[in-house]
C-alpha atoms as a PDB file:
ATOM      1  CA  UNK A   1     168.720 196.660 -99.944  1.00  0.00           C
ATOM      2  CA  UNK A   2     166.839 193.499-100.215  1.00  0.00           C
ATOM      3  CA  UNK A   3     167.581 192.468 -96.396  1.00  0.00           C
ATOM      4  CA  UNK A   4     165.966 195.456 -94.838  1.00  0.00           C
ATOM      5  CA  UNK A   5     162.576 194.794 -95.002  1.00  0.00           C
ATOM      6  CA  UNK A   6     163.608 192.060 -93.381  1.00  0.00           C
ATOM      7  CA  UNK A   7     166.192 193.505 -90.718  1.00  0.00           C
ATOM      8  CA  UNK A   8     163.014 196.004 -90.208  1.00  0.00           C
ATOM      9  CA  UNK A   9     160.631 193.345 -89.673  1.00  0.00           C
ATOM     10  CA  UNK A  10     162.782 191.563 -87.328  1.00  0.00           C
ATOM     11  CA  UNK A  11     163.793 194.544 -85.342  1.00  0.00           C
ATOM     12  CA  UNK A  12     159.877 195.579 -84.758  1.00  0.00           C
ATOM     13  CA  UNK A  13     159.267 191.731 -83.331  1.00  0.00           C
ATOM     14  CA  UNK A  14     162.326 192.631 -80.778  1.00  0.00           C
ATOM     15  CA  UNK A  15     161.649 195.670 -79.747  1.00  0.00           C
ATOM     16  CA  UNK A  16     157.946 194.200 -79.373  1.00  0.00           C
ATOM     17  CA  UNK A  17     158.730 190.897 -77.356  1.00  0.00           C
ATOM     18  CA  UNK A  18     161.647 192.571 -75.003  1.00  0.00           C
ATOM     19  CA  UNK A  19     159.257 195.922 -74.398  1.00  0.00           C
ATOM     20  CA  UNK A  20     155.648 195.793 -75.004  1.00  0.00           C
ATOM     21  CA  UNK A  21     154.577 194.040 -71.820  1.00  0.00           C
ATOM     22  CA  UNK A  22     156.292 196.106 -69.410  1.00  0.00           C
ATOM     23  CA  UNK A  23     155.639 199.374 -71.010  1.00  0.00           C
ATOM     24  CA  UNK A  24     152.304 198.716 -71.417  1.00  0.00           C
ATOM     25  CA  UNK A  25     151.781 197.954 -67.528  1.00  0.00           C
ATOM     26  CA  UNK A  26     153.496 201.100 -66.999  1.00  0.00           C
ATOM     27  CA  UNK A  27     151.432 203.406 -69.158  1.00  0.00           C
ATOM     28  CA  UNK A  28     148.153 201.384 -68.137  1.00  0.00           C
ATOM     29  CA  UNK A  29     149.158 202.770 -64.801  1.00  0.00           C
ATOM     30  CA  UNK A  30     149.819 206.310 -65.832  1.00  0.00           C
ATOM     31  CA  UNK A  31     146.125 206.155 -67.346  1.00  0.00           C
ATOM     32  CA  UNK A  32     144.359 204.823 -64.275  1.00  0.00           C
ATOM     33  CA  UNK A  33     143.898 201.639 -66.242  1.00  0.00           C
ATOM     34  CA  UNK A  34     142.678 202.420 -69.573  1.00  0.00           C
ATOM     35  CA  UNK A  35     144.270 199.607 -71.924  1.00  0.00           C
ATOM     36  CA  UNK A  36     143.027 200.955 -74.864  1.00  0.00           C
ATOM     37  CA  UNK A  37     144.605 204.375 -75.056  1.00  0.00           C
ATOM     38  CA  UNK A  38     147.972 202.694 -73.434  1.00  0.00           C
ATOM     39  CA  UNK A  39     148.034 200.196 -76.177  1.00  0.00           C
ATOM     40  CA  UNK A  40     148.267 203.024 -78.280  1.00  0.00           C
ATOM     41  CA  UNK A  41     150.246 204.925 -76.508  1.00  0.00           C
ATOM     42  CA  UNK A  42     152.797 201.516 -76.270  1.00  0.00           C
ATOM     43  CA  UNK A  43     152.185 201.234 -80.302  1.00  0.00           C
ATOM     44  CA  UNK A  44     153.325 204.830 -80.791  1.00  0.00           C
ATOM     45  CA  UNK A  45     156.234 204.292 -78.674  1.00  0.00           C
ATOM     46  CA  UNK A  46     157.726 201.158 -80.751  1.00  0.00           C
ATOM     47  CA  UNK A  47     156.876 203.110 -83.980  1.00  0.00           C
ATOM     48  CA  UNK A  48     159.081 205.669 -82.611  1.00  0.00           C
ATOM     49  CA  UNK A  49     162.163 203.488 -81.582  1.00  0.00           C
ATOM     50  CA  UNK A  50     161.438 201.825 -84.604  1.00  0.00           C
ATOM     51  CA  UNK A  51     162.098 204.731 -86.818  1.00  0.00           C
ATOM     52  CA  UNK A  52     164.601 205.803 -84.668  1.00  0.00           C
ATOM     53  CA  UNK A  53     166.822 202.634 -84.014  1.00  0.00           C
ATOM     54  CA  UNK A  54     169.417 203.559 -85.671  1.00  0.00           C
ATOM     55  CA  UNK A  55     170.159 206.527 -83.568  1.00  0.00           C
ATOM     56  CA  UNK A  56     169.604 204.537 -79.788  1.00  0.00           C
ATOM     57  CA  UNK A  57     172.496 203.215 -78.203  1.00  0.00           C
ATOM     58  CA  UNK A  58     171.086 199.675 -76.632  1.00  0.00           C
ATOM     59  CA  UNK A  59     172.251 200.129 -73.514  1.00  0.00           C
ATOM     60  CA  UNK A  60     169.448 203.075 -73.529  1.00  0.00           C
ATOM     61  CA  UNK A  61     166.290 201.329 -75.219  1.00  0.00           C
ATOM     62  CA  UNK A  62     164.079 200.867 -72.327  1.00  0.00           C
ATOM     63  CA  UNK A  63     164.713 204.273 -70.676  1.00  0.00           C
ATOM     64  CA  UNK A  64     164.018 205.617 -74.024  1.00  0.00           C
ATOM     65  CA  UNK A  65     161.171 204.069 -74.320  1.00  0.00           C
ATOM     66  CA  UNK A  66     159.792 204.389 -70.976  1.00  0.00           C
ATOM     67  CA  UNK A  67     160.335 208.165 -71.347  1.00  0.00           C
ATOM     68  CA  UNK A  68     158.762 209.010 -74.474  1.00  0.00           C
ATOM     69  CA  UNK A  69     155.772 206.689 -73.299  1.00  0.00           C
ATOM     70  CA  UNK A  70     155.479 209.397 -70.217  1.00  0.00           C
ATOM     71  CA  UNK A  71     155.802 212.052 -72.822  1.00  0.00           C
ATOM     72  CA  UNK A  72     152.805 210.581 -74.753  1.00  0.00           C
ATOM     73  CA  UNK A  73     150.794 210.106 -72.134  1.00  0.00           C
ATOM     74  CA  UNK A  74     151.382 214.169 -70.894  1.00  0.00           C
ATOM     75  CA  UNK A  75     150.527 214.707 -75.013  1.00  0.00           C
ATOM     76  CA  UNK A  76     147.503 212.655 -74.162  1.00  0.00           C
ATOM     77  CA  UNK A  77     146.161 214.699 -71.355  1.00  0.00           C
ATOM     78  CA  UNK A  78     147.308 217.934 -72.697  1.00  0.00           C
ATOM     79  CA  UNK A  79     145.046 217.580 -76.006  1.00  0.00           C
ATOM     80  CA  UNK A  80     142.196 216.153 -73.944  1.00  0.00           C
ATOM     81  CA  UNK A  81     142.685 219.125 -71.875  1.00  0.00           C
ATOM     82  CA  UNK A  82     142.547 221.593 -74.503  1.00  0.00           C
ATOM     83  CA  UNK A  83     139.126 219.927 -75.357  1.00  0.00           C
ATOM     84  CA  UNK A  84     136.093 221.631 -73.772  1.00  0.00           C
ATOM     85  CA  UNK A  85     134.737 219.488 -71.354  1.00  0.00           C
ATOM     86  CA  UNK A  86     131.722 218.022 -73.201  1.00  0.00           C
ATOM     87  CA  UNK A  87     134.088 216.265 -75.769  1.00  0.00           C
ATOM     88  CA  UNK A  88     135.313 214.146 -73.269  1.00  0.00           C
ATOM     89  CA  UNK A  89     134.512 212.438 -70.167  1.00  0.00           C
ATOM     90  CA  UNK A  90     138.191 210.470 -69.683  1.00  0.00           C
ATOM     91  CA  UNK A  91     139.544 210.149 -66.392  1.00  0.00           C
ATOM     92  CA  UNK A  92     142.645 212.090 -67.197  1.00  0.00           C
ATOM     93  CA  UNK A  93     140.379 215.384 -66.957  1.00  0.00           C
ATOM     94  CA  UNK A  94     139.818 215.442 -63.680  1.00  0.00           C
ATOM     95  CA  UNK A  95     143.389 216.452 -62.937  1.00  0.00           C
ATOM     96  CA  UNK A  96     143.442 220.148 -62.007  1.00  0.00           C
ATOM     97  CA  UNK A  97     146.632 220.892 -63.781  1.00  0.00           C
ATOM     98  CA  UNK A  98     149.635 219.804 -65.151  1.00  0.00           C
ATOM     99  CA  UNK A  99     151.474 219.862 -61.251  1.00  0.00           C
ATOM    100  CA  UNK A 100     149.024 217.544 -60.582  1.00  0.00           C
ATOM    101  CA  UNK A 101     149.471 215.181 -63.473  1.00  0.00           C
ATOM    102  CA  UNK A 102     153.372 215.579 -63.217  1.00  0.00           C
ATOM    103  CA  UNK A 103     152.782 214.704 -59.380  1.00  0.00           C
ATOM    104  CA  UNK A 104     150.609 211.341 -60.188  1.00  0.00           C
ATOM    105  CA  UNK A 105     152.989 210.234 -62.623  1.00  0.00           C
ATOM    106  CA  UNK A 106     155.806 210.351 -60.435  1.00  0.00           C
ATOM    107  CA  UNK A 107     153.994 208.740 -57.959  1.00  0.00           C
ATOM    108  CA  UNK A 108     153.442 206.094 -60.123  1.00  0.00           C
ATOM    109  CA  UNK A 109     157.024 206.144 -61.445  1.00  0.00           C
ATOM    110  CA  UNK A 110     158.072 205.711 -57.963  1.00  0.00           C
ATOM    111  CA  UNK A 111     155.765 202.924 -56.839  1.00  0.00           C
ATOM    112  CA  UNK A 112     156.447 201.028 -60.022  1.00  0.00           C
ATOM    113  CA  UNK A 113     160.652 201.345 -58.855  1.00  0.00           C
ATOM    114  CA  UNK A 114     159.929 200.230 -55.512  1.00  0.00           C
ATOM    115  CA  UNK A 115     158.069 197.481 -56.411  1.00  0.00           C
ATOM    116  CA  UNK A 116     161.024 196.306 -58.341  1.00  0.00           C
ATOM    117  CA  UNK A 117     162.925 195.893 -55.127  1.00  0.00           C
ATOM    118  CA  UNK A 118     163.563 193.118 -53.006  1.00  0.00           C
ATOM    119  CA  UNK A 119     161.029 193.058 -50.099  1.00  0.00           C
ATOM    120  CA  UNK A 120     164.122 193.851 -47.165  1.00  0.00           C
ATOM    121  CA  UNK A 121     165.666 196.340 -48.992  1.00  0.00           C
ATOM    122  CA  UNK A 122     161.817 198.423 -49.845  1.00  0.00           C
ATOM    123  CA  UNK A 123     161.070 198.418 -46.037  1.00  0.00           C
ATOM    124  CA  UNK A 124     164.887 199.959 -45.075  1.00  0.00           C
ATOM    125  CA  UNK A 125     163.443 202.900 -47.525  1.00  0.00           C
ATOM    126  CA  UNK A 126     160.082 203.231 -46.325  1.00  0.00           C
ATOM    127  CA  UNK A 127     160.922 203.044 -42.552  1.00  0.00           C
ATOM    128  CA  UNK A 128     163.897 205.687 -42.998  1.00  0.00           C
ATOM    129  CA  UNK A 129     162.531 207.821 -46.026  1.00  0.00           C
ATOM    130  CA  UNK A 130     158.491 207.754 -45.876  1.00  0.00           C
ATOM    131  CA  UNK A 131     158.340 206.947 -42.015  1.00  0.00           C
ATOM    132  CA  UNK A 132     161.110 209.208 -40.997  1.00  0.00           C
ATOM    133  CA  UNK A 133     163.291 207.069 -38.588  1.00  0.00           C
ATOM    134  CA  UNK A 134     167.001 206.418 -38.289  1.00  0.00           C
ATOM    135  CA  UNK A 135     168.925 203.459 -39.440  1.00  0.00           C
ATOM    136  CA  UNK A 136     169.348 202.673 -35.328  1.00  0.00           C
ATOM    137  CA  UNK A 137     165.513 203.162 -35.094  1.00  0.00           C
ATOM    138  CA  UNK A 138     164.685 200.456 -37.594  1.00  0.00           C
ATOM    139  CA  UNK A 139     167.356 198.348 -36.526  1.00  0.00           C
ATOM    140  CA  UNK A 140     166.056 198.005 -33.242  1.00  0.00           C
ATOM    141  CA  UNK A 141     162.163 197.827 -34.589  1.00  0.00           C
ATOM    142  CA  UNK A 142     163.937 194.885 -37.003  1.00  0.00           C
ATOM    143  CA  UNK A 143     165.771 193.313 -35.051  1.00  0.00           C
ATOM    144  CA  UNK A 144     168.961 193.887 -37.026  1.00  0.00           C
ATOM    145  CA  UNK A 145     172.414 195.303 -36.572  1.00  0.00           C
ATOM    146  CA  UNK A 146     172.309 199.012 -37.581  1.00  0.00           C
ATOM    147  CA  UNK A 147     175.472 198.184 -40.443  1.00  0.00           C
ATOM    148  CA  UNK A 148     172.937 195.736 -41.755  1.00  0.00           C
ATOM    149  CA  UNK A 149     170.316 198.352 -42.318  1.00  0.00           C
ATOM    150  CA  UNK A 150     172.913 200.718 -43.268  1.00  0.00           C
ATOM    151  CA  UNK A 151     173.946 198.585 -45.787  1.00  0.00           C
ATOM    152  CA  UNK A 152     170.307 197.553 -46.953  1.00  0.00           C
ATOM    153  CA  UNK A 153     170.143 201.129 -47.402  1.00  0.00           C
ATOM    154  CA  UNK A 154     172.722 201.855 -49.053  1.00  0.00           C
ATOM    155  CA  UNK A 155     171.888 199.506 -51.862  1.00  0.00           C
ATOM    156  CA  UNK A 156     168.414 199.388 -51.706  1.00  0.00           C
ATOM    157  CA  UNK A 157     168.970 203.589 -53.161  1.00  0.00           C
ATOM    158  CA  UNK A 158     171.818 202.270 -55.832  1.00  0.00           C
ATOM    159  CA  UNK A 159     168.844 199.558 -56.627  1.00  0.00           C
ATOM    160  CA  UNK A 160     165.556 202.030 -56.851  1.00  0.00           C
ATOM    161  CA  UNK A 161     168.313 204.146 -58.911  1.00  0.00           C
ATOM    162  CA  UNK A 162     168.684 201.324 -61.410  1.00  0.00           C
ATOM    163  CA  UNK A 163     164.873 200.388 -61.138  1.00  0.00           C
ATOM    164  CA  UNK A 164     163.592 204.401 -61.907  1.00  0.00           C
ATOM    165  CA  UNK A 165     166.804 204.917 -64.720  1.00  0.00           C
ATOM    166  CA  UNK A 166     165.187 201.342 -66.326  1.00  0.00           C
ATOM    167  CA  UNK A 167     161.856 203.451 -66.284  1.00  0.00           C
ATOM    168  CA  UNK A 168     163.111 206.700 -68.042  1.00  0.00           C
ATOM    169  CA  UNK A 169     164.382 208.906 -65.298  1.00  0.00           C
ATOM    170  CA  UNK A 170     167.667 210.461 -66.235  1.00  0.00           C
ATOM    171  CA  UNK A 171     167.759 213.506 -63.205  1.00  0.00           C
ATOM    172  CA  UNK A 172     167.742 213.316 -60.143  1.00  0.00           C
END
């Protein structure tokens, strides 16, 4: 009994140093910048892996905690929502509904993953994906053999897997 304080201590300053930073670049981007309400939001979130350590496998932390982060922020809006509009003059109001909110985050979610990625692998996505052409197409704008994009492709989607599974995405 007389170690846990301590064990508890020690496991907040953890979770803090390994997490904090990231998640709190991440929710400061889900809140157009507002480092206020994502420092809370980032406290909250490491209260709540705090109290529930026990049950997180640690394989799973940072998904975990990027996801109920995204939850909190959705809480966030939803209460200022339910606000009338004099209360409030945050940012997050001007969505006009939740689709639109869900729609920001994920583009968010998605620009944060493909920043992860190396530079040659993000521009085999965005040429095929965003810009529409084939893997011959960008081989021949690149200059590359088409199995080289191919297989830029091919990893760069296991990669931006990895990169939006690190950020809480679970689904495809």
């Amino acid at each position: 009994m007389g170690n846990t304080p301590l064990r508890d201590e020690e496991l907040a300053r953890v979770l803090y140093a390994k997490h904090a930073a990231p998640l709190l670049a991440f929710v400061q981007r889900l809140l157009d910048g507002d480092r206020s309400s994502a420092e809370d939001i980032v406290q909250e979130t490491l209260l709540r892996a705090w109290r529930s350590a026990d049950r997180l496998p640690s394989e799973a932390i940072r998904p975990w905690l990027f996801t109920t982060a995204r939850r909190l922020v959705i809480d966030t809006y939803r209460a200022r929502r339910a606000r009338p509009p004099e209360t409030s003059a945050d940012p997050l109001d001007v969505a006009a509904d939740n689709d639109d909110l869900d729609a920001a985050l994920d583009a968010v979610l998605l620009t944060d993953a493909l920043a992860a990625l190396s530079p040659a692998h993000r521009a085999v996505l965005v040429d095929c994906f965003y810009r529409g052409r084939t893997a011959r197409e960008v081989a021949k704008e690149r200059g590359l053999p088409p199995g080289t994009v191919r297989s830029r492709l091919h990893y760069a989607l296991r990669a931006l897997g990895l990169a939006l599974h690190e950020r809480g995405v679970t689904r495809p």
